[in-house]
PDB file of N, CA and C in Angstrom:
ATOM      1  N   UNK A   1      55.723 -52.836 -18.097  1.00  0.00           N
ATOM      2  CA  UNK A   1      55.276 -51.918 -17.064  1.00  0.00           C
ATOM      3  C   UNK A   1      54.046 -51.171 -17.577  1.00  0.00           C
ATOM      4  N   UNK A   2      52.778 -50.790 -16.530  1.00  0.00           N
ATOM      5  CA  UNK A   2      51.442 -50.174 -17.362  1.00  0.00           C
ATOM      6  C   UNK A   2      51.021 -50.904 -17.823  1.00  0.00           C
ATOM      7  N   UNK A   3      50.559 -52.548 -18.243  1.00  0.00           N
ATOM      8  CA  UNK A   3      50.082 -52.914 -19.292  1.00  0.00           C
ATOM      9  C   UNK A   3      50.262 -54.464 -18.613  1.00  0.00           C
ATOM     10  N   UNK A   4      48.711 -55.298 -18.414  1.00  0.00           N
ATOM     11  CA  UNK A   4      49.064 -56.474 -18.270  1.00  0.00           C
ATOM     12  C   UNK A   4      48.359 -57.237 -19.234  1.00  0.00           C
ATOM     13  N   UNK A   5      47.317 -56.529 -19.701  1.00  0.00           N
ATOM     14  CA  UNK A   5      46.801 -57.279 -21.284  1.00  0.00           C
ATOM     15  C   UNK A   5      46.911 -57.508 -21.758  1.00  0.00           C
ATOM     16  N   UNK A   6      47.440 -58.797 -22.374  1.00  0.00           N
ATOM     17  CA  UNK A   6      47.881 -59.336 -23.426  1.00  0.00           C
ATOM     18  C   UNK A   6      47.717 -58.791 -25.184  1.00  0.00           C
ATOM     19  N   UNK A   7      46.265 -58.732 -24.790  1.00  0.00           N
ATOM     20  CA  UNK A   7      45.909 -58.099 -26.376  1.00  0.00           C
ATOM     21  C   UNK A   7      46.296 -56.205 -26.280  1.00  0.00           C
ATOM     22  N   UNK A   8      46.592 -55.541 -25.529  1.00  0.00           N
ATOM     23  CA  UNK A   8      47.411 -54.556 -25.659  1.00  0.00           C
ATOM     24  C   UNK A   8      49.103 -54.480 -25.748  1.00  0.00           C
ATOM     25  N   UNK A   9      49.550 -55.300 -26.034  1.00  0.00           N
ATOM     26  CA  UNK A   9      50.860 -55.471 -26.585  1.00  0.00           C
ATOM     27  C   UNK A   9      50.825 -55.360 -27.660  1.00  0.00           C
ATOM     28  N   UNK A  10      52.479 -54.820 -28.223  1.00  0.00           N
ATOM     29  CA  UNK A  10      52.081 -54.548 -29.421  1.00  0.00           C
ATOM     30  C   UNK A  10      52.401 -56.148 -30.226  1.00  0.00           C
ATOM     31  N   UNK A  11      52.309 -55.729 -31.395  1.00  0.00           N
ATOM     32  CA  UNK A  11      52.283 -57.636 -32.254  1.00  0.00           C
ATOM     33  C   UNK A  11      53.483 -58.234 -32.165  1.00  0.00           C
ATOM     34  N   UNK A  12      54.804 -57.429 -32.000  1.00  0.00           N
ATOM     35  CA  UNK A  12      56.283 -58.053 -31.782  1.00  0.00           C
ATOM     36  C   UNK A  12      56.482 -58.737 -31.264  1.00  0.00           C
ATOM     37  N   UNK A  13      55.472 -58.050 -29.795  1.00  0.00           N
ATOM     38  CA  UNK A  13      55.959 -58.972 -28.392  1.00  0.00           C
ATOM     39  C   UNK A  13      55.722 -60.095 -28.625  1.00  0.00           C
ATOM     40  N   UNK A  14      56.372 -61.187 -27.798  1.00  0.00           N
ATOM     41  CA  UNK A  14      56.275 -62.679 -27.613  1.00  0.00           C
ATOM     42  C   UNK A  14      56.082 -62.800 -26.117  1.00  0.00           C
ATOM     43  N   UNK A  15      54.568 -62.968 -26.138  1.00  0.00           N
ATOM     44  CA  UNK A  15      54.279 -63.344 -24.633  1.00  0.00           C
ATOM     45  C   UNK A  15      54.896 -64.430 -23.977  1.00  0.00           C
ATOM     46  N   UNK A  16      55.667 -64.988 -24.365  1.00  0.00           N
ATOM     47  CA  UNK A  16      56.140 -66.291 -24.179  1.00  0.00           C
ATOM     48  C   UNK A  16      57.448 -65.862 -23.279  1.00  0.00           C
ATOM     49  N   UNK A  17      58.157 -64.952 -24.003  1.00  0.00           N
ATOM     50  CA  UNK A  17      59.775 -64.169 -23.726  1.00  0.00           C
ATOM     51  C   UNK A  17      59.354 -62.877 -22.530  1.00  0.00           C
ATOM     52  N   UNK A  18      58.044 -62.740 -21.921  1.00  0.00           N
ATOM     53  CA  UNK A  18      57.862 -61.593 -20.958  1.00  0.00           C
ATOM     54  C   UNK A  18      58.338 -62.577 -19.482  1.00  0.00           C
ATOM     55  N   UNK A  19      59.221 -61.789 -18.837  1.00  0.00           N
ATOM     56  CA  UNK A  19      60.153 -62.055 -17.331  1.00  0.00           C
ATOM     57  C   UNK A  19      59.625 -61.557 -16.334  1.00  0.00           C
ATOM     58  N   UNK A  20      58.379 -60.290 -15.959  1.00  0.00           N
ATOM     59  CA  UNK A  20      58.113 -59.821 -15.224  1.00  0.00           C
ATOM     60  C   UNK A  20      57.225 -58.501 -16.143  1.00  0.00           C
ATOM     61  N   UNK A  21      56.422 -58.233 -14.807  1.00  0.00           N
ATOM     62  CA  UNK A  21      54.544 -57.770 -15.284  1.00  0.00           C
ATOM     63  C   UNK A  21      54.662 -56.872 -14.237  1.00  0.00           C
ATOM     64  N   UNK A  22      54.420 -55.586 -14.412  1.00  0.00           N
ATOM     65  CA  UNK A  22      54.548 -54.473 -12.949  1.00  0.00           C
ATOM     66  C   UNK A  22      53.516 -54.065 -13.937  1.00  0.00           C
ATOM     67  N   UNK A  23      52.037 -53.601 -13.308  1.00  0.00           N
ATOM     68  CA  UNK A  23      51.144 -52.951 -13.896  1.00  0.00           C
ATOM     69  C   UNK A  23      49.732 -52.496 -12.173  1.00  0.00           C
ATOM     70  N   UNK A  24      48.966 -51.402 -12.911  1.00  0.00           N
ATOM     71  CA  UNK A  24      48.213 -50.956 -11.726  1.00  0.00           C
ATOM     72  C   UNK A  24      46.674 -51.048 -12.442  1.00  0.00           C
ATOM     73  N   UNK A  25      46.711 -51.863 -13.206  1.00  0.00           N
ATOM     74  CA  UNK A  25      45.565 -52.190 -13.977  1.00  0.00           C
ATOM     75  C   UNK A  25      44.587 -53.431 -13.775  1.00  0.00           C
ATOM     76  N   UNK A  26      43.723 -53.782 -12.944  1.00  0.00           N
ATOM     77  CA  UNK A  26      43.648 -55.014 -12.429  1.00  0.00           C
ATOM     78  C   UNK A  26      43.105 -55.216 -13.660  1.00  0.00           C
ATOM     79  N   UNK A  27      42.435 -56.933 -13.183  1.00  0.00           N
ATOM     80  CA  UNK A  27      41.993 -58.055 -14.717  1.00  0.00           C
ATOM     81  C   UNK A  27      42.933 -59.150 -14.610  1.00  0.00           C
ATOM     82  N   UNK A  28      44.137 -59.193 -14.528  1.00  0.00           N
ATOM     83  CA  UNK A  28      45.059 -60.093 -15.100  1.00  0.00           C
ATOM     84  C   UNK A  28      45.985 -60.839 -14.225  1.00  0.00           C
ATOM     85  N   UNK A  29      45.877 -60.739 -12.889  1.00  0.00           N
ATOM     86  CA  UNK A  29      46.362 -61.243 -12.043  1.00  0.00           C
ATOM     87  C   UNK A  29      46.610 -62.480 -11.982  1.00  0.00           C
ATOM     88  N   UNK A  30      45.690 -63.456 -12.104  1.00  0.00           N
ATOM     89  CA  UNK A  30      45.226 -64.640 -11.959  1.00  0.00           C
ATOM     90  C   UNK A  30      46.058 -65.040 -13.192  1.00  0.00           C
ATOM     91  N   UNK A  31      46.176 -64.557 -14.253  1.00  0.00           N
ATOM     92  CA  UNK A  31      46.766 -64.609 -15.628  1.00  0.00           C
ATOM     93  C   UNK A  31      48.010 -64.994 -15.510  1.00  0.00           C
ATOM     94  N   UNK A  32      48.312 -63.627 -15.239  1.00  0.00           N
ATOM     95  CA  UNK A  32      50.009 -63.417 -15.151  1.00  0.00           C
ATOM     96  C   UNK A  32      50.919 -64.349 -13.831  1.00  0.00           C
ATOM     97  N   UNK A  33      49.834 -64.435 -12.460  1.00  0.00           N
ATOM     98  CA  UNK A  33      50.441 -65.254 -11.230  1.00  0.00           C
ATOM     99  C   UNK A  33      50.455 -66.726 -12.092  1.00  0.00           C
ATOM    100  N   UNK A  34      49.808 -67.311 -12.936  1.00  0.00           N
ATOM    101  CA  UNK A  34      50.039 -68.291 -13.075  1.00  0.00           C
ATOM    102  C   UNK A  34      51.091 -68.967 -14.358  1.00  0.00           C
ATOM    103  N   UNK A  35      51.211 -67.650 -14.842  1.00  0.00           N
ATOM    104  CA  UNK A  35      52.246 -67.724 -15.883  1.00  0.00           C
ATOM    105  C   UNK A  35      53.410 -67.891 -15.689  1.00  0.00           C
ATOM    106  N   UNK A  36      53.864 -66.272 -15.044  1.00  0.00           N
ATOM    107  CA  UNK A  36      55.321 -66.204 -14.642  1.00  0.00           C
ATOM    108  C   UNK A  36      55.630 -66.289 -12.641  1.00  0.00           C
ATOM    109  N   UNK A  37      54.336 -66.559 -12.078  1.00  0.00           N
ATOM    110  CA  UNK A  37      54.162 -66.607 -10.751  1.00  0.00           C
ATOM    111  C   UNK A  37      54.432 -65.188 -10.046  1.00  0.00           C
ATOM    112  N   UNK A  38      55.945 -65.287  -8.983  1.00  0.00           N
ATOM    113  CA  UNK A  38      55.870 -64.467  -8.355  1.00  0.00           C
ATOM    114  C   UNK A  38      56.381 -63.022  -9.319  1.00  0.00           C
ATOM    115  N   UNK A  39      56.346 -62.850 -10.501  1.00  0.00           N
ATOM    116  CA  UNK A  39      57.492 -61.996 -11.220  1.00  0.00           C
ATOM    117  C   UNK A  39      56.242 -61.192 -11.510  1.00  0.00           C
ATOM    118  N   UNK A  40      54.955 -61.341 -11.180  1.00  0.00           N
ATOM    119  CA  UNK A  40      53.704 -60.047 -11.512  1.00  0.00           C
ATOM    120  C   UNK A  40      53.388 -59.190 -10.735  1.00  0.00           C
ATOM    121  N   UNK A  41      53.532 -58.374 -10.444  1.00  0.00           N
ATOM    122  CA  UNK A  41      53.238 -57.342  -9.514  1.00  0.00           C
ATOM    123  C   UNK A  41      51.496 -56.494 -10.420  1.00  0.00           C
ATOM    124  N   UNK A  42      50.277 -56.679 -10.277  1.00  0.00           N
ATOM    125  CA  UNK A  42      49.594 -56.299 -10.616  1.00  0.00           C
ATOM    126  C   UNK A  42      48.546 -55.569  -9.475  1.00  0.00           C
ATOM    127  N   UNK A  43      48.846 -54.225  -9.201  1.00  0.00           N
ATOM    128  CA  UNK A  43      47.873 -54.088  -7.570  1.00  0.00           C
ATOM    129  C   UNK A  43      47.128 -53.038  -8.260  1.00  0.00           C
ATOM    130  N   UNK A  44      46.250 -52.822  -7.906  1.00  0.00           N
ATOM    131  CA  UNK A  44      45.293 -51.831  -7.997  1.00  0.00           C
ATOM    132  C   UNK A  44      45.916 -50.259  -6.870  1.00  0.00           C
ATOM    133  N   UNK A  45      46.359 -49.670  -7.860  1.00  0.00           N
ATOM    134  CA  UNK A  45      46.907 -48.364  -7.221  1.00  0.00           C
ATOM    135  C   UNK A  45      47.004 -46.977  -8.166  1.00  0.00           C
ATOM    136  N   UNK A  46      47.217 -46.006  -8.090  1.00  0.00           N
ATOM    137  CA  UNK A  46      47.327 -44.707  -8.788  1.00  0.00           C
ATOM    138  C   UNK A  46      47.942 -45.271 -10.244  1.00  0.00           C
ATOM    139  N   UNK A  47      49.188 -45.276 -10.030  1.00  0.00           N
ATOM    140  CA  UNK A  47      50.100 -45.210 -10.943  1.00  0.00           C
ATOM    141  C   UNK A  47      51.284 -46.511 -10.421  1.00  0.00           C
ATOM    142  N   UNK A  48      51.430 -47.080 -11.786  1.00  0.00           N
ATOM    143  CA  UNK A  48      52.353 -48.020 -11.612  1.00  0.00           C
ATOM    144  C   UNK A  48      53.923 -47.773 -11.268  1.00  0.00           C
ATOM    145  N   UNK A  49      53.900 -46.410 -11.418  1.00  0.00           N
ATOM    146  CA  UNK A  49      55.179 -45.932 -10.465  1.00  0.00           C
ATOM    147  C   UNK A  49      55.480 -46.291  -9.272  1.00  0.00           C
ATOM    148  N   UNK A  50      54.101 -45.980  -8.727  1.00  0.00           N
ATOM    149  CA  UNK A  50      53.920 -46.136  -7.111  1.00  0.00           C
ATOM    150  C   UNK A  50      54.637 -47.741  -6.754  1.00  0.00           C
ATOM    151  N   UNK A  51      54.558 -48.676  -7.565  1.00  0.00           N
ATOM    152  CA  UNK A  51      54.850 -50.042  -7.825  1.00  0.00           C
ATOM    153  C   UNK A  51      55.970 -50.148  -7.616  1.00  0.00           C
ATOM    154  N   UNK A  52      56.902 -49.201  -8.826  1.00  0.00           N
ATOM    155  CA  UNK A  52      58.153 -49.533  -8.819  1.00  0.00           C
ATOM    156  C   UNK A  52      58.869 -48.819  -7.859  1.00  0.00           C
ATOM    157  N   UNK A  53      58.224 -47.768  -7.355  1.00  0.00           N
ATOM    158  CA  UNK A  53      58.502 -46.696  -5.818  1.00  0.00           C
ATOM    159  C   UNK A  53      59.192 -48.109  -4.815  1.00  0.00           C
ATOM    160  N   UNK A  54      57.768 -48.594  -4.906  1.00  0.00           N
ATOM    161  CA  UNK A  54      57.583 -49.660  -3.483  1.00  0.00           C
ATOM    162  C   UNK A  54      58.928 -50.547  -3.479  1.00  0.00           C
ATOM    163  N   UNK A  55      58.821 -50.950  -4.972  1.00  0.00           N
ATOM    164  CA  UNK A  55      60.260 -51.916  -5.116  1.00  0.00           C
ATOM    165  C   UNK A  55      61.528 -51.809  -4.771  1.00  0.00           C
ATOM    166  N   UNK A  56      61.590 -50.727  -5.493  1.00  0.00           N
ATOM    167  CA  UNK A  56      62.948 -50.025  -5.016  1.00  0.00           C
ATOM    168  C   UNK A  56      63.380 -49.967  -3.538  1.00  0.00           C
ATOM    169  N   UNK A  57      62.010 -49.098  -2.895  1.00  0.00           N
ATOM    170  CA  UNK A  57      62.631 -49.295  -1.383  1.00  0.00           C
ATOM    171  C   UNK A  57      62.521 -50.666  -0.847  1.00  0.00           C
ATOM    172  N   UNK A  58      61.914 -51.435  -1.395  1.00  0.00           N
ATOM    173  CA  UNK A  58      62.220 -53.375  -0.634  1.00  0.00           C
ATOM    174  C   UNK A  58      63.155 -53.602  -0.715  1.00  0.00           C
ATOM    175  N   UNK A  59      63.932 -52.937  -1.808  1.00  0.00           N
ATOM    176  CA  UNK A  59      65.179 -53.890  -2.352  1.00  0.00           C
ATOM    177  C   UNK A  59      66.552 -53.066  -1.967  1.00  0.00           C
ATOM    178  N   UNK A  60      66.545 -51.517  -1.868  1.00  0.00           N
ATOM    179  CA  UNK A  60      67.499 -50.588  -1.136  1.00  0.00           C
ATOM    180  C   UNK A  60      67.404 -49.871  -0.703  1.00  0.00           C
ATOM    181  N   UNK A  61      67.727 -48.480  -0.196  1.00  0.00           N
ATOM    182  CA  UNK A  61      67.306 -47.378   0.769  1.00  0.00           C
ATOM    183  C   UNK A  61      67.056 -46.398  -0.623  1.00  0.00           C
ATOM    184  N   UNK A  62      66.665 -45.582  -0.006  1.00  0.00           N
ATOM    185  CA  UNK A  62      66.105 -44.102  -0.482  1.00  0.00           C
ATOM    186  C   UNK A  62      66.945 -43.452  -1.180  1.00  0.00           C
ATOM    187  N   UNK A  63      67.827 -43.432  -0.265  1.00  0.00           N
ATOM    188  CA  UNK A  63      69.338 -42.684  -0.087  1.00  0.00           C
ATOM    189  C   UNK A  63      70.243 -43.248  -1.885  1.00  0.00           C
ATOM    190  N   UNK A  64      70.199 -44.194  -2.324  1.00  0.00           N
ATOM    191  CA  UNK A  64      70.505 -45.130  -3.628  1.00  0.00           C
ATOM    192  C   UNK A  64      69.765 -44.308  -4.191  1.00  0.00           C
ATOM    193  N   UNK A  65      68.441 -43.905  -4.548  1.00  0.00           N
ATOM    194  CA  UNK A  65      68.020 -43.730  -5.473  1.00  0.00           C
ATOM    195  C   UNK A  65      68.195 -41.987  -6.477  1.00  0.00           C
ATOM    196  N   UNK A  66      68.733 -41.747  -7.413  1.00  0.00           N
ATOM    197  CA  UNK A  66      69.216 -40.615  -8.231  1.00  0.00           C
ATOM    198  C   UNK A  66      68.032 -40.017  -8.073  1.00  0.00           C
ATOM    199  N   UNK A  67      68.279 -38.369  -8.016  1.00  0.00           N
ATOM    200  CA  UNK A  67      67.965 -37.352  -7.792  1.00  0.00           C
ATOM    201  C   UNK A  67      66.811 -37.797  -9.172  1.00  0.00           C
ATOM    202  N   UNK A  68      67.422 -37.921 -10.350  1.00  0.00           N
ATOM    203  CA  UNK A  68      66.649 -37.876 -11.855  1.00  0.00           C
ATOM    204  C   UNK A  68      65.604 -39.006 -11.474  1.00  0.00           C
ATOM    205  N   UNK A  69      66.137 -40.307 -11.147  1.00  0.00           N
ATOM    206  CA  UNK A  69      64.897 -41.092 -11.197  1.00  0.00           C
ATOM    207  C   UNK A  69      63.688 -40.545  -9.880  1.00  0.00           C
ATOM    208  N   UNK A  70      64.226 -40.285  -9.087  1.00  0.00           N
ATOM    209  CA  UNK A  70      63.502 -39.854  -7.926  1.00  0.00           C
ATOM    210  C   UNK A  70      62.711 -38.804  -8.755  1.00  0.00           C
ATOM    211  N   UNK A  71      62.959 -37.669  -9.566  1.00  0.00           N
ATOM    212  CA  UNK A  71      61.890 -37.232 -10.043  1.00  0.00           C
ATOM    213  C   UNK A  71      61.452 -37.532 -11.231  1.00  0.00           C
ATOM    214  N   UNK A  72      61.659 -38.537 -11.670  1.00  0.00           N
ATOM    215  CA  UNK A  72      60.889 -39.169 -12.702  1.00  0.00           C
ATOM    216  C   UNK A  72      59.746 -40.009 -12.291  1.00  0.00           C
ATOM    217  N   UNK A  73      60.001 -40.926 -11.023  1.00  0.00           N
ATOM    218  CA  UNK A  73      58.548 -41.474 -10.577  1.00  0.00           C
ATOM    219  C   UNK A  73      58.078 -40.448  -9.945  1.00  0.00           C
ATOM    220  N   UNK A  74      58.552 -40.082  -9.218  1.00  0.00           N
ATOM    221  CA  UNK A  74      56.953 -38.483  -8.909  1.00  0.00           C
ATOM    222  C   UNK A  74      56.596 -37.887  -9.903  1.00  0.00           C
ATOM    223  N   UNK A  75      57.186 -37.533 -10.903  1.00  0.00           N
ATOM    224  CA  UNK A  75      56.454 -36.800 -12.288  1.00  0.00           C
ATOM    225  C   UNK A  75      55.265 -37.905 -12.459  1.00  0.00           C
ATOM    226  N   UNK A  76      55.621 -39.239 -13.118  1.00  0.00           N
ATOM    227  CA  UNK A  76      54.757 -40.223 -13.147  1.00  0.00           C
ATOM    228  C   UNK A  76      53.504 -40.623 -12.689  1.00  0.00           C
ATOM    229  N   UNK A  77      54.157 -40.767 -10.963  1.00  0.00           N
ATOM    230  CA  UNK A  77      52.777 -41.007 -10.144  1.00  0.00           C
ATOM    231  C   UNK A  77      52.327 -39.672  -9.848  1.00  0.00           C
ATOM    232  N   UNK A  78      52.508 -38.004 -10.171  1.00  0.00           N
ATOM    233  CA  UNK A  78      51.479 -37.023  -9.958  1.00  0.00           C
ATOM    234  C   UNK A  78      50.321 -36.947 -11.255  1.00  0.00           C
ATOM    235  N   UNK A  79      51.315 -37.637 -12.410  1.00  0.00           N
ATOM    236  CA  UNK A  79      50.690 -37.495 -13.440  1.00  0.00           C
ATOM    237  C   UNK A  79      49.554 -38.752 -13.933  1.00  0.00           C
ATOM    238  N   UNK A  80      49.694 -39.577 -13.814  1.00  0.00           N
ATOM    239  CA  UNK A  80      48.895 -40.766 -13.746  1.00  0.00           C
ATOM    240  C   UNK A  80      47.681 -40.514 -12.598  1.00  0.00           C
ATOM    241  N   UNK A  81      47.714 -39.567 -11.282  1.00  0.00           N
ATOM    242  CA  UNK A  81      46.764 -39.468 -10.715  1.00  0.00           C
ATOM    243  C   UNK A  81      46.171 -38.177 -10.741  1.00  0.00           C
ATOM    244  N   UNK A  82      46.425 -37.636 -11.631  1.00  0.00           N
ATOM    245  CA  UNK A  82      46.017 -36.239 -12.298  1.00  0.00           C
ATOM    246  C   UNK A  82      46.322 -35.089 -10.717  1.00  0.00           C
ATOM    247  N   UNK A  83      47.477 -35.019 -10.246  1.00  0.00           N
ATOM    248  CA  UNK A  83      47.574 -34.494  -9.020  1.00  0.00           C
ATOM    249  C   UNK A  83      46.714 -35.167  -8.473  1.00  0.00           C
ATOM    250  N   UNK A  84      46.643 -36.069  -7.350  1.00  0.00           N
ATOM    251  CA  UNK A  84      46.402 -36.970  -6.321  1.00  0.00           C
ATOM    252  C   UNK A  84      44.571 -36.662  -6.530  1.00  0.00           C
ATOM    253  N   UNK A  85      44.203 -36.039  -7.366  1.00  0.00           N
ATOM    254  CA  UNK A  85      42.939 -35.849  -7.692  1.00  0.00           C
ATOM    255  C   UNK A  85      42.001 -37.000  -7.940  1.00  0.00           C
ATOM    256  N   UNK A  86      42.534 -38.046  -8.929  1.00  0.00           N
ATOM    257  CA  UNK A  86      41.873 -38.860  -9.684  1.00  0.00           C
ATOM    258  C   UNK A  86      41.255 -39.735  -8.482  1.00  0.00           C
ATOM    259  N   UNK A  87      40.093 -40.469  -8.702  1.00  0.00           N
ATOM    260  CA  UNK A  87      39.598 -41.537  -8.361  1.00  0.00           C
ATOM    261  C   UNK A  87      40.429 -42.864  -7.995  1.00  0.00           C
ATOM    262  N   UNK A  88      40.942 -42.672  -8.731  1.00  0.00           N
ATOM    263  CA  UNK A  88      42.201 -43.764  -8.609  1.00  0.00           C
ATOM    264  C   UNK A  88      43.126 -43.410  -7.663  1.00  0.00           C
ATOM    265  N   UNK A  89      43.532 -42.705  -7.349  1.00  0.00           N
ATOM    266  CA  UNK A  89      44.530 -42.585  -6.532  1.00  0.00           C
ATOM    267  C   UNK A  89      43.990 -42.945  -4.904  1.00  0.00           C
ATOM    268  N   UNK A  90      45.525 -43.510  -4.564  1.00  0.00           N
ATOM    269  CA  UNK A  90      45.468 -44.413  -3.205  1.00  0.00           C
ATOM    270  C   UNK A  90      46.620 -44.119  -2.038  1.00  0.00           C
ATOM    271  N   UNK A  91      46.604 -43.817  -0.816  1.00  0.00           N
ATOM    272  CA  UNK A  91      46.972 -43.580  -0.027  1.00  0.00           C
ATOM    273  C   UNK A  91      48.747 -43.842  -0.158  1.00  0.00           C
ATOM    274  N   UNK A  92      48.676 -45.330  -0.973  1.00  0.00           N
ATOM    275  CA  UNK A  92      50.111 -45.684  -1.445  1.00  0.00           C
ATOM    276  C   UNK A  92      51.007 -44.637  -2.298  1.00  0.00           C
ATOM    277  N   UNK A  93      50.000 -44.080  -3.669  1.00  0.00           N
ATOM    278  CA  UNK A  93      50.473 -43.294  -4.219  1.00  0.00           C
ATOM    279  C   UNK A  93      51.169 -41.925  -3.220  1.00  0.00           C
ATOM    280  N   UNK A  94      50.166 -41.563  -2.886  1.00  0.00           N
ATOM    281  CA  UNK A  94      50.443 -40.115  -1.944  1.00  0.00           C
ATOM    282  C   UNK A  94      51.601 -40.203  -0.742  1.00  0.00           C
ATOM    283  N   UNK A  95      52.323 -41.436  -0.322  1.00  0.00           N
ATOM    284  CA  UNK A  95      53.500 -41.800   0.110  1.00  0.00           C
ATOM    285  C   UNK A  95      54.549 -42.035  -0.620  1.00  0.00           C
ATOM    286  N   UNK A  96      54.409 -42.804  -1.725  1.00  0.00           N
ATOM    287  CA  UNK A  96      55.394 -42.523  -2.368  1.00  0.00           C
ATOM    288  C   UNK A  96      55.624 -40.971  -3.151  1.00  0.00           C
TER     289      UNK A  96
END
């Protein structure tokens, strides 16, 4: 998660043994879709929270999700977009 660059891993990793790529960093798309296919989620957005925001609600309601994690990705995605300030930040972020 955060990180689809290969050469920013640390030396342990075994790119070989990675299952899935959630990152808001473009570059690597093309990389990673052809590696592990549909298991990359790489979009150009605030914060890769916003990512796993999105997921969550594809996959269950709102209502599922803990009070703690619920404010752990908003800590995340306010903080990754320096309060909805940054350049980076995207309409997606500011919904989730």
């Amino acid at each position: 998660i955060d990180v689809s660059d290969p050469r920013q891993f640390p030396g342990n990793i075994n790119e070989d043994s990675i299952y899935e790529i959630i990152d808001h960093h473009p570059g690597y798309e093309v990389y990673w879709k052809n590696k592990i296919g549909k298991r990359s989620c790489i979009e150009s957005v605030g914060s890769a929270a916003t990512l796993i925001y999105e997921r969550w609600l594809s996959d269950f309601t709102i209502e599922q999700m803990s009070q703690t994690n619920n404010r752990l990705l908003a800590t995340a995605i306010i903080d990754n977009t320096l309060n909805f300030r940054s350049n980076i930040t995207d309409n997606r972020d500011r919904e989730a």
